[in-house]
N, C-alpha and C. Protein backbone atom coordinates (compact mmCIF):
# COMPACT_ATOMS: atom_id res chain seq x y z
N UNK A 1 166.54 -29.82 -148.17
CA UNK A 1 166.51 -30.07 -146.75
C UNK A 1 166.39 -28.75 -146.01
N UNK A 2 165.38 -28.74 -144.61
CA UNK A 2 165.32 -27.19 -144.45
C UNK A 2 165.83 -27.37 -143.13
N UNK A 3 166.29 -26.69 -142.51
CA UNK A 3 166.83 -26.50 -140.84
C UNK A 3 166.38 -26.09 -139.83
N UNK A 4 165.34 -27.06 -139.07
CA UNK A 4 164.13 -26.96 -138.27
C UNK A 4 165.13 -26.78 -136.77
N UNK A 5 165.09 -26.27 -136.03
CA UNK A 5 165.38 -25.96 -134.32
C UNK A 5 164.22 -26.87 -133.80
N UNK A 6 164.61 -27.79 -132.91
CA UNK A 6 163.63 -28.76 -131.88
C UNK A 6 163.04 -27.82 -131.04
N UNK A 7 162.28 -28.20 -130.20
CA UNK A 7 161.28 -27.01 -129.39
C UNK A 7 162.01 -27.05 -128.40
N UNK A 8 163.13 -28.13 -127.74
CA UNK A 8 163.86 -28.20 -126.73
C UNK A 8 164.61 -26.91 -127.11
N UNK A 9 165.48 -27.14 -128.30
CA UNK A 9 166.54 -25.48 -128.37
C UNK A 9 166.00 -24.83 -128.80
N UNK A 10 164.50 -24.41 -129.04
CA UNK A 10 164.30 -23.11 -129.05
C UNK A 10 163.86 -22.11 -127.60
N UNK A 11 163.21 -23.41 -126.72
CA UNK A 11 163.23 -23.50 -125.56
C UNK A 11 164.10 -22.05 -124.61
N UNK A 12 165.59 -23.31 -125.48
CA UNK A 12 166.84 -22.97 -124.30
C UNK A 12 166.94 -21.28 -125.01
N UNK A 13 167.07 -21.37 -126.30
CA UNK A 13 167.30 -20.15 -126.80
C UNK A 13 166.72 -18.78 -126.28
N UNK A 14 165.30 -19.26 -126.23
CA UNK A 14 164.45 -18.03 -125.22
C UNK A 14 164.61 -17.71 -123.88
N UNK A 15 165.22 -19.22 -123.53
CA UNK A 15 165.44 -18.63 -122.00
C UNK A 15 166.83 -17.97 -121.69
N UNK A 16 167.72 -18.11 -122.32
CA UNK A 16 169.12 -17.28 -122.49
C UNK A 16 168.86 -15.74 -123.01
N UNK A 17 167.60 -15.71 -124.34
CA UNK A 17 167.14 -13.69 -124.36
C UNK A 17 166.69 -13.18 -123.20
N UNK A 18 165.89 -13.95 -122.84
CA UNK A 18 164.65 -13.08 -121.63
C UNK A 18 165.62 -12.67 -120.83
N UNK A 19 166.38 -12.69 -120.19
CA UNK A 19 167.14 -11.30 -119.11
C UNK A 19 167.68 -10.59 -120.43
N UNK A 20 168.20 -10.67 -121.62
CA UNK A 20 168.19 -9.53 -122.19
C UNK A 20 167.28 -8.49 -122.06
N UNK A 21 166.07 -9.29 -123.15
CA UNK A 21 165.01 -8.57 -123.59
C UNK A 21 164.17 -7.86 -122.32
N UNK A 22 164.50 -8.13 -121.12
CA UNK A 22 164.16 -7.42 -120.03
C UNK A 22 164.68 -6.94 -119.39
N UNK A 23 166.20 -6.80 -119.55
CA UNK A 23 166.79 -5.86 -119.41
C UNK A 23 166.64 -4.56 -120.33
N UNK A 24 166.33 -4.61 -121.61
CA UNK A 24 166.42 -3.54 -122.40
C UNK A 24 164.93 -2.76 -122.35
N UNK A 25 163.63 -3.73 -121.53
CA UNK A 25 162.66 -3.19 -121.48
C UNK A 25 162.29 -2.55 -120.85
N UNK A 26 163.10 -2.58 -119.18
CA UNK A 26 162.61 -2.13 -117.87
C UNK A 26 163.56 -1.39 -117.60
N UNK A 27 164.77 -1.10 -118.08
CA UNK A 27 165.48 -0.20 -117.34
C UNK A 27 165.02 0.95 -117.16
N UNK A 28 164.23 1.97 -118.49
CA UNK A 28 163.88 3.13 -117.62
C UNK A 28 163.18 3.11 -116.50
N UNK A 29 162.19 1.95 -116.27
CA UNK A 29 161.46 2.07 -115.05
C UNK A 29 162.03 1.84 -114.08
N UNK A 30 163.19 0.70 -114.15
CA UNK A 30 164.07 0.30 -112.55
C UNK A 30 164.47 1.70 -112.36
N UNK A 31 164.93 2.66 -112.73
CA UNK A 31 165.35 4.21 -112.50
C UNK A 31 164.68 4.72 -111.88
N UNK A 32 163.84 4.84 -112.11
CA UNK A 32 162.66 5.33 -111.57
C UNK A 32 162.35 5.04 -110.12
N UNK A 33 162.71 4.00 -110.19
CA UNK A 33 162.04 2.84 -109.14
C UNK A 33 162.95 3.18 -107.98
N UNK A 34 164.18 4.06 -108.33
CA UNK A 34 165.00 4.52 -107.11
C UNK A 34 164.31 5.35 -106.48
N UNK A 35 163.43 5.76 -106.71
CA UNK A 35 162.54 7.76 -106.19
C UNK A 35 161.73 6.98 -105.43
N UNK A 36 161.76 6.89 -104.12
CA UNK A 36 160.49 6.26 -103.52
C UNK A 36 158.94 7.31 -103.60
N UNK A 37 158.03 6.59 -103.51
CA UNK A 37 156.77 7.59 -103.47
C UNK A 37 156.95 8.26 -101.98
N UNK A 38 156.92 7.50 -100.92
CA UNK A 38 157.37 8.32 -100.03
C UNK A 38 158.80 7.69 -98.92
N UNK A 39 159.38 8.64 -98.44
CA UNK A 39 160.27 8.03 -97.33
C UNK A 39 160.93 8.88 -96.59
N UNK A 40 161.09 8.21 -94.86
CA UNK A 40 161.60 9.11 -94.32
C UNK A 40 160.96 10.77 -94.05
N UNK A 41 159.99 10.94 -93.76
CA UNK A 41 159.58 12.15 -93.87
C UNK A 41 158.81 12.81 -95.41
N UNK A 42 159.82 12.66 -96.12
CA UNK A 42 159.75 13.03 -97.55
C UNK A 42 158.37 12.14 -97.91
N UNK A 43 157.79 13.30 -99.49
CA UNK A 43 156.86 12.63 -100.49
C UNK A 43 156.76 13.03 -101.54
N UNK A 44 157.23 12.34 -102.28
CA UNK A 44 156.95 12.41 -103.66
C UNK A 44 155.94 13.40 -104.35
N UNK A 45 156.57 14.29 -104.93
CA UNK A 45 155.26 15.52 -105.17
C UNK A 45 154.87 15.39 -106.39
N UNK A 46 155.37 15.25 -107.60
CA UNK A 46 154.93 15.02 -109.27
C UNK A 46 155.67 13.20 -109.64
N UNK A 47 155.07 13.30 -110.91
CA UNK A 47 155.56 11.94 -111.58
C UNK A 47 157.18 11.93 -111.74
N UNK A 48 157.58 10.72 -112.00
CA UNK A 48 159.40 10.94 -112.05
C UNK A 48 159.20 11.22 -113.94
N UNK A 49 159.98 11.87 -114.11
CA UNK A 49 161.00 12.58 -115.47
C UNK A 49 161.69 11.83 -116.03
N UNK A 50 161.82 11.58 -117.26
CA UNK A 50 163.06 10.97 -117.79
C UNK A 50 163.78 11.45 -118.66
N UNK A 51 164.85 11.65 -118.95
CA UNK A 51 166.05 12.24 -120.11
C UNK A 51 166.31 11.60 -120.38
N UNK A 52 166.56 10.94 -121.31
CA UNK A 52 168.24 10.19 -122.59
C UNK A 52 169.12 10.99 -122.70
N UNK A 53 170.11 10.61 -123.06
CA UNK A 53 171.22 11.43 -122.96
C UNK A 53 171.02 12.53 -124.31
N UNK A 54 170.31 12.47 -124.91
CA UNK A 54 170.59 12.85 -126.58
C UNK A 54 169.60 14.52 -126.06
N UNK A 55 168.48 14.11 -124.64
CA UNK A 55 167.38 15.45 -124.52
C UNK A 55 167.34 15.85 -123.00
N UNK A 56 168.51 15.22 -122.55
CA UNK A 56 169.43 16.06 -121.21
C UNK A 56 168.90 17.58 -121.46
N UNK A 57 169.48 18.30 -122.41
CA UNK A 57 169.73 19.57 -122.38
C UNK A 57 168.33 20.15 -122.20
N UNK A 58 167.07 19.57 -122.48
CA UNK A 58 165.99 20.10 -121.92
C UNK A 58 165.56 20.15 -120.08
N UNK A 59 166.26 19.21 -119.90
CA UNK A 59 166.04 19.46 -118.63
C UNK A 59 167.33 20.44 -117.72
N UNK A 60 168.33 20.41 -118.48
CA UNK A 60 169.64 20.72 -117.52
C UNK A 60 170.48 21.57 -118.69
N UNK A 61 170.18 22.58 -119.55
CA UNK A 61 170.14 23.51 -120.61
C UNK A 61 172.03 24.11 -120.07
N UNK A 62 172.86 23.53 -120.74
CA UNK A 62 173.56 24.72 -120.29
C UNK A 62 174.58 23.52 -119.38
N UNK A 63 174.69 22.63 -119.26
CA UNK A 63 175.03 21.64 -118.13
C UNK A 63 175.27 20.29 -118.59
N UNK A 64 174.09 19.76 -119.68
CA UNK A 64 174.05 18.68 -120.30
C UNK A 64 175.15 17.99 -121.01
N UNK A 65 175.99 19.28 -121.51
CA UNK A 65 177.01 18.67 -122.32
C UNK A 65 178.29 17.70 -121.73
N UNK A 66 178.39 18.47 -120.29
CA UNK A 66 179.17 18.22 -119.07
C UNK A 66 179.25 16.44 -119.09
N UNK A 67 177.63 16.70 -118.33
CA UNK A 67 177.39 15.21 -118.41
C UNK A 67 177.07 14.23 -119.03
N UNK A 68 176.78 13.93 -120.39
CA UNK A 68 176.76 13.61 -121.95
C UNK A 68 178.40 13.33 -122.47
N UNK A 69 179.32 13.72 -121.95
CA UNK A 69 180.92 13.90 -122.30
C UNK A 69 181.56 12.69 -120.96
N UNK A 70 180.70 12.97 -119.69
CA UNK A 70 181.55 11.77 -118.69
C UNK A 70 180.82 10.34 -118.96
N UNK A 71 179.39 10.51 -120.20
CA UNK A 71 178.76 9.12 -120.39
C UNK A 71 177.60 8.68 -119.97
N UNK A 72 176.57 9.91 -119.78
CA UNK A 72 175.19 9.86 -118.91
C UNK A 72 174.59 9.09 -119.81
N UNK A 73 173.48 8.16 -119.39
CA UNK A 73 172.94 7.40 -120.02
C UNK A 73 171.30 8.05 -120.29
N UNK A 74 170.78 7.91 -119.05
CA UNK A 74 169.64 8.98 -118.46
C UNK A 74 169.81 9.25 -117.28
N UNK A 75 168.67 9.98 -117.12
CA UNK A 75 168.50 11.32 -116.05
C UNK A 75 167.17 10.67 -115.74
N UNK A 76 166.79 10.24 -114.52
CA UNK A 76 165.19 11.04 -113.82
C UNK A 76 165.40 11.78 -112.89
N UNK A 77 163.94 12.37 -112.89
CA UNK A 77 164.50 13.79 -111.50
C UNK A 77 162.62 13.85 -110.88
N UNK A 78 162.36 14.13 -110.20
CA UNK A 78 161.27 14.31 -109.45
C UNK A 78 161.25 15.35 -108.45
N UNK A 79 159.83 15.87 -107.73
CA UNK A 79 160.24 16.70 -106.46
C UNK A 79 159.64 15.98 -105.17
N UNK A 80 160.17 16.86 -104.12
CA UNK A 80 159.96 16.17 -103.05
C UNK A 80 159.26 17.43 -102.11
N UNK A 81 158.75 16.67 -100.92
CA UNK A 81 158.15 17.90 -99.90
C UNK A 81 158.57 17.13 -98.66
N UNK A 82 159.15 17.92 -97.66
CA UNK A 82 159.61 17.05 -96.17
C UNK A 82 158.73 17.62 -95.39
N UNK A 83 157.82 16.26 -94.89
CA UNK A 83 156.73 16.96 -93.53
C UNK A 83 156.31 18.23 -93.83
N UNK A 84 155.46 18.82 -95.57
CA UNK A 84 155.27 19.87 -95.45
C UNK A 84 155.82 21.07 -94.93
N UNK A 85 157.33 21.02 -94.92
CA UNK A 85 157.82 21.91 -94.88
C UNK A 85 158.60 23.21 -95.82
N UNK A 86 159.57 21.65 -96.52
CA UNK A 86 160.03 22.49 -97.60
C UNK A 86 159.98 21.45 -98.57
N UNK A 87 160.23 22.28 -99.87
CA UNK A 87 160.37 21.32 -100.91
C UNK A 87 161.74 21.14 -101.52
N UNK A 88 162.19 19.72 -102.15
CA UNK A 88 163.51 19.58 -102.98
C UNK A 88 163.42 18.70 -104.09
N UNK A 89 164.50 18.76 -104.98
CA UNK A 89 164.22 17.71 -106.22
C UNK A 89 165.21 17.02 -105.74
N UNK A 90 165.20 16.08 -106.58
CA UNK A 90 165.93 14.64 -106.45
C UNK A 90 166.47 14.37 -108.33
N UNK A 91 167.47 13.88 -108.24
CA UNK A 91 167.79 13.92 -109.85
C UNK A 91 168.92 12.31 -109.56
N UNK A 92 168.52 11.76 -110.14
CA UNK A 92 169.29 10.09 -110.74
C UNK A 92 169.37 10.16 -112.24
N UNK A 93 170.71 10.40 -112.10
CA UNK A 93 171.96 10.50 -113.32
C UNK A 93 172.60 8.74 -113.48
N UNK A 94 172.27 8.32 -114.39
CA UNK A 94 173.07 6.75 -115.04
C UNK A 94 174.10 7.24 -115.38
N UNK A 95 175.41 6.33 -115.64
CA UNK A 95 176.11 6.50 -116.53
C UNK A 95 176.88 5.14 -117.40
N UNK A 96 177.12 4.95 -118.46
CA UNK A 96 177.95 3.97 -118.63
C UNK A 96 178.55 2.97 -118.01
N UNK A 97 179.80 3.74 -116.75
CA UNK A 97 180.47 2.96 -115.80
C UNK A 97 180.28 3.93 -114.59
N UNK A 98 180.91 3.39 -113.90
CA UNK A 98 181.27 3.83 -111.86
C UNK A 98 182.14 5.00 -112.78
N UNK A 99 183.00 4.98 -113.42
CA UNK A 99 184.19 6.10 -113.76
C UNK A 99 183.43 7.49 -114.05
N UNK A 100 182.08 7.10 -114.95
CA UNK A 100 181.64 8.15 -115.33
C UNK A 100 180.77 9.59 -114.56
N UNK A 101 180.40 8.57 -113.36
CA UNK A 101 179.74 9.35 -111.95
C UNK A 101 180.93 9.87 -111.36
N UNK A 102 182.35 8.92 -110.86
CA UNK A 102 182.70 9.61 -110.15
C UNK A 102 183.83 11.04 -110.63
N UNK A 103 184.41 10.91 -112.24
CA UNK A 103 184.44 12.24 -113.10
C UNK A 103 183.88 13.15 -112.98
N UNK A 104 182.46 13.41 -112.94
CA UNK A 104 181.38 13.99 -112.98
C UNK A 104 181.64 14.66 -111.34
N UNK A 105 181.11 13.87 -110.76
CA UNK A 105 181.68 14.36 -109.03
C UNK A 105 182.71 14.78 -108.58
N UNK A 106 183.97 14.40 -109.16
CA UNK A 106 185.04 15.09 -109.20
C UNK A 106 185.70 16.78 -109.62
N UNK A 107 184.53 16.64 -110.47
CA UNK A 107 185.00 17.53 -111.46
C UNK A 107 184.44 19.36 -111.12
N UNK A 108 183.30 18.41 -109.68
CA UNK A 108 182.83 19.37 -109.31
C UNK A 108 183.65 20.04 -107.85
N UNK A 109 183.73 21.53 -107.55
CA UNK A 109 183.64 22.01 -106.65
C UNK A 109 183.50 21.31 -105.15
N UNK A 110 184.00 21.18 -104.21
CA UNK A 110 183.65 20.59 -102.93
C UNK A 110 183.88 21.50 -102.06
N UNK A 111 183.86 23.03 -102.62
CA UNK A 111 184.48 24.09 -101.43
C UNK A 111 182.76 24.47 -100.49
N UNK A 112 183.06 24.47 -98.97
CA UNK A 112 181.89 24.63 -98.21
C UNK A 112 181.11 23.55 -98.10
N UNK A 113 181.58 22.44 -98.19
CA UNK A 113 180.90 21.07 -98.38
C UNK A 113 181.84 20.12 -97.06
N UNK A 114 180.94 19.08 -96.65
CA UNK A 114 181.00 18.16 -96.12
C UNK A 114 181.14 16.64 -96.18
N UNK A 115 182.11 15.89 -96.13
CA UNK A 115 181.88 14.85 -96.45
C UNK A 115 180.89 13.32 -95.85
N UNK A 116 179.90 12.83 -96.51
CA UNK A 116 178.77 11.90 -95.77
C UNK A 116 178.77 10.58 -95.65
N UNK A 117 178.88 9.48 -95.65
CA UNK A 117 178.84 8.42 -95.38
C UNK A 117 177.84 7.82 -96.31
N UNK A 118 177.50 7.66 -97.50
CA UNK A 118 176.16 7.23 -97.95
C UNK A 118 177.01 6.88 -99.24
N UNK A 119 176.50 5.90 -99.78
CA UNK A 119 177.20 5.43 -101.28
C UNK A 119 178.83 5.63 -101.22
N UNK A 120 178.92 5.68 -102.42
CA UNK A 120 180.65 5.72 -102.42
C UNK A 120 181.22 6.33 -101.86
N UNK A 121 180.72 7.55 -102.33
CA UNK A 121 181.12 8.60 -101.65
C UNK A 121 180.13 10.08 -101.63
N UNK A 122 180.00 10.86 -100.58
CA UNK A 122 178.66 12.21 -100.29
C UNK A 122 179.33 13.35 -100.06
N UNK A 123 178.90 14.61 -100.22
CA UNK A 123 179.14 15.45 -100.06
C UNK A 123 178.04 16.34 -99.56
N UNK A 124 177.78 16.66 -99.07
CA UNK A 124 176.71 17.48 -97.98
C UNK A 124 177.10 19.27 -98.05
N UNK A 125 176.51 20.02 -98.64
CA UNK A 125 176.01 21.53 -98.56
C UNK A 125 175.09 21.58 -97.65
N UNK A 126 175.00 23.52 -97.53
CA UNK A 126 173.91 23.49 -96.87
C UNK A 126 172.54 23.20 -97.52
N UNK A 127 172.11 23.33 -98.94
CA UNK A 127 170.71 22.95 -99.26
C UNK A 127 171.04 21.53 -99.81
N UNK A 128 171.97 21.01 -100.26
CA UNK A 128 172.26 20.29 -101.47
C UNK A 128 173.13 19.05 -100.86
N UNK A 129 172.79 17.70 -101.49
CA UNK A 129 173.64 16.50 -101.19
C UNK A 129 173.81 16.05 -102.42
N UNK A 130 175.15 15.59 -102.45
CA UNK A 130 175.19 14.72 -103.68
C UNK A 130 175.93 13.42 -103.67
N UNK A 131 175.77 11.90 -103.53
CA UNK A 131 176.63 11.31 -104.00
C UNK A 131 176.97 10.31 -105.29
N UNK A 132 177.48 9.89 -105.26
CA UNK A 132 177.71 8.81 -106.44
C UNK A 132 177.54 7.20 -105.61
N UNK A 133 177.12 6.39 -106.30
CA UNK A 133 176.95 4.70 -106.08
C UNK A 133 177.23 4.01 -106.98
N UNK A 134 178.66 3.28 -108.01
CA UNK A 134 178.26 2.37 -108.16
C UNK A 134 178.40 3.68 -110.06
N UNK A 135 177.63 3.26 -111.18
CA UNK A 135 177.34 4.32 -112.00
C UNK A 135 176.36 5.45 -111.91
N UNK A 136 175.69 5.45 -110.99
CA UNK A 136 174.97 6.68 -110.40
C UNK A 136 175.44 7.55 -109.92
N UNK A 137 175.10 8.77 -110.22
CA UNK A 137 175.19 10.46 -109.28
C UNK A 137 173.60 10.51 -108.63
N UNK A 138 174.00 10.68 -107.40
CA UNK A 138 172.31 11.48 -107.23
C UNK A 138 172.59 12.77 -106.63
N UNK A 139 171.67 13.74 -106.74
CA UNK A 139 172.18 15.51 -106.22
C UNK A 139 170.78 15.49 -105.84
N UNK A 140 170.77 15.58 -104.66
CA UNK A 140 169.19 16.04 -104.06
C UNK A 140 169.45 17.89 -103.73
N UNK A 141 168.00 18.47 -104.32
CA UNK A 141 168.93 20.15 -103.58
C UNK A 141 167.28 20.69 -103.15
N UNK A 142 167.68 21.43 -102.38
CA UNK A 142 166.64 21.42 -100.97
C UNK A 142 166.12 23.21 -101.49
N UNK A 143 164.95 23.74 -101.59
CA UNK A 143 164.69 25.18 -102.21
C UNK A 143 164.63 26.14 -100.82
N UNK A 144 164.84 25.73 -99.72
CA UNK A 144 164.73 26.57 -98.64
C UNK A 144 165.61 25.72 -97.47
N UNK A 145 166.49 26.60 -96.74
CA UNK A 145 167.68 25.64 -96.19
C UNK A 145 167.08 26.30 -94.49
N UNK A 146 166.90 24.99 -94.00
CA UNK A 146 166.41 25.32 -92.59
C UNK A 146 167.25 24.59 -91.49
N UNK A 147 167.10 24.56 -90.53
CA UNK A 147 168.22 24.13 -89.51
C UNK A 147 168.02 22.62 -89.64
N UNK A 148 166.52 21.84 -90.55
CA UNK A 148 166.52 20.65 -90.57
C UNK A 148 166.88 20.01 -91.63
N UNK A 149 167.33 20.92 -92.72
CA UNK A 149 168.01 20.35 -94.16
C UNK A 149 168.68 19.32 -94.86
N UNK A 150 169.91 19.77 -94.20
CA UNK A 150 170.98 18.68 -94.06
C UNK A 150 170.49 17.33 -94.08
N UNK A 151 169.90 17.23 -92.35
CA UNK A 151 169.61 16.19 -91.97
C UNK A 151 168.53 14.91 -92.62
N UNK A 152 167.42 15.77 -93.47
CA UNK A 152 166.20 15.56 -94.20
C UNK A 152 167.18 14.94 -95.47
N UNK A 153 167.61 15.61 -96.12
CA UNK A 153 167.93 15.11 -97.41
C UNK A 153 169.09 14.40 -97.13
N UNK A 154 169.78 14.07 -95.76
CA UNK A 154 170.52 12.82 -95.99
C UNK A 154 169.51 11.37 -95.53
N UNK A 155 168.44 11.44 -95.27
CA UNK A 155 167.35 10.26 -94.81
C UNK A 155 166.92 10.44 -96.28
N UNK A 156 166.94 10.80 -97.01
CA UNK A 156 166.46 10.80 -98.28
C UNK A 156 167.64 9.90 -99.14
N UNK A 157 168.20 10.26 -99.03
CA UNK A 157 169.63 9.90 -99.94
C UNK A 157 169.97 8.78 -99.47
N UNK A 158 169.95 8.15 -98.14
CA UNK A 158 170.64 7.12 -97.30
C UNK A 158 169.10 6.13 -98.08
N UNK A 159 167.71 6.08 -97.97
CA UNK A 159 167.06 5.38 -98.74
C UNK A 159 166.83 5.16 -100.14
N UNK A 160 167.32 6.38 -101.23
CA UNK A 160 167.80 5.98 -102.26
C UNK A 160 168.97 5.26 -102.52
N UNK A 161 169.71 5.06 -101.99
CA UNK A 161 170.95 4.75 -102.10
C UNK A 161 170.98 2.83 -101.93
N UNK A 162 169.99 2.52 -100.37
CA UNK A 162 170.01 1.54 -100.12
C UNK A 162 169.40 0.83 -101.25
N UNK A 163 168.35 1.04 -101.94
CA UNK A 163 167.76 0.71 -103.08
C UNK A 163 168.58 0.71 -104.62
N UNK A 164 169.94 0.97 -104.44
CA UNK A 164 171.04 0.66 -105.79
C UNK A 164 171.48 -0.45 -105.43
């Protein structure tokens, strides 16, 4: 006697994988999918990047281990240009859980910093924003700090953010 599955439960069976199997297919791209091509001023200057946690250290040499230890999953990072003015990168850090972003953020420095209103919680420099959402870090950092900085890369951050 052999043990045939009806087409009804194999049916059901497939439809209970498929949010797996698409979950495990698309996540690097939903990541991605946080970097708008353009917004707010800002535009997208190269393709988005991706790290695993295992080849972090090629992109962030020296740093990786940091975040690989609070539970980074991946990394994309891209650059940006505001109204042709200046340019900044953008970097979306995964992690495991919410615990592992906000360790990570914690763990950092907040001296000369500001606190922002955007995701969980922001911190605002003069070139540099960073907050956490949720298991995300994002650190936007700005290569030339002008009297419109600040302001630019928090319209940046306030539309990545809405998109977690």
């Amino acid at each position: 006697m052999t043990n045939k599955i009806s087409r009804p439960a194999m049916w059901r069976i497939g439809l209970l994988l498929l949010p797996i199997l698409l979950t495990g297919c698309t996540r690097h791209h939903d990541l991605a999918m946080l970097l708008p091509q353009s917004a707010s001023g800002w535009t997208r200057l190269s393709d988005v990047r991706t790290f695993e946690a295992s080849d972090l250290w090629r992109y962030m040499d020296g740093a990786a281990d940091k975040y690989v230890a609070a539970g980074v999953q991946r990394t994309v990072t891209t650059d940006y240009r505001y109204q042709g003015r200046f340019d900044a990168v953008a970097d979306i850090h995964q992690f495991a859980s919410p615990e592992g972003a906000l360790s990570l953020m914690d763990s950092e420095s907040a001296d000369g910093s500001q606190p922002a209103q955007i995701g969980d919680a922001a911190r605002v420099f003069d070139q540099t924003l960073v907050f956490r959402r949720g298991p995300y870090l994002v650190r936007l950092v700005a290569y030339q700090d002008t009297p419109e900085t600040r302001k630019a890369l928090a319209a940046l951050a306030q539309v990545i953010a809405a998109k977690m």
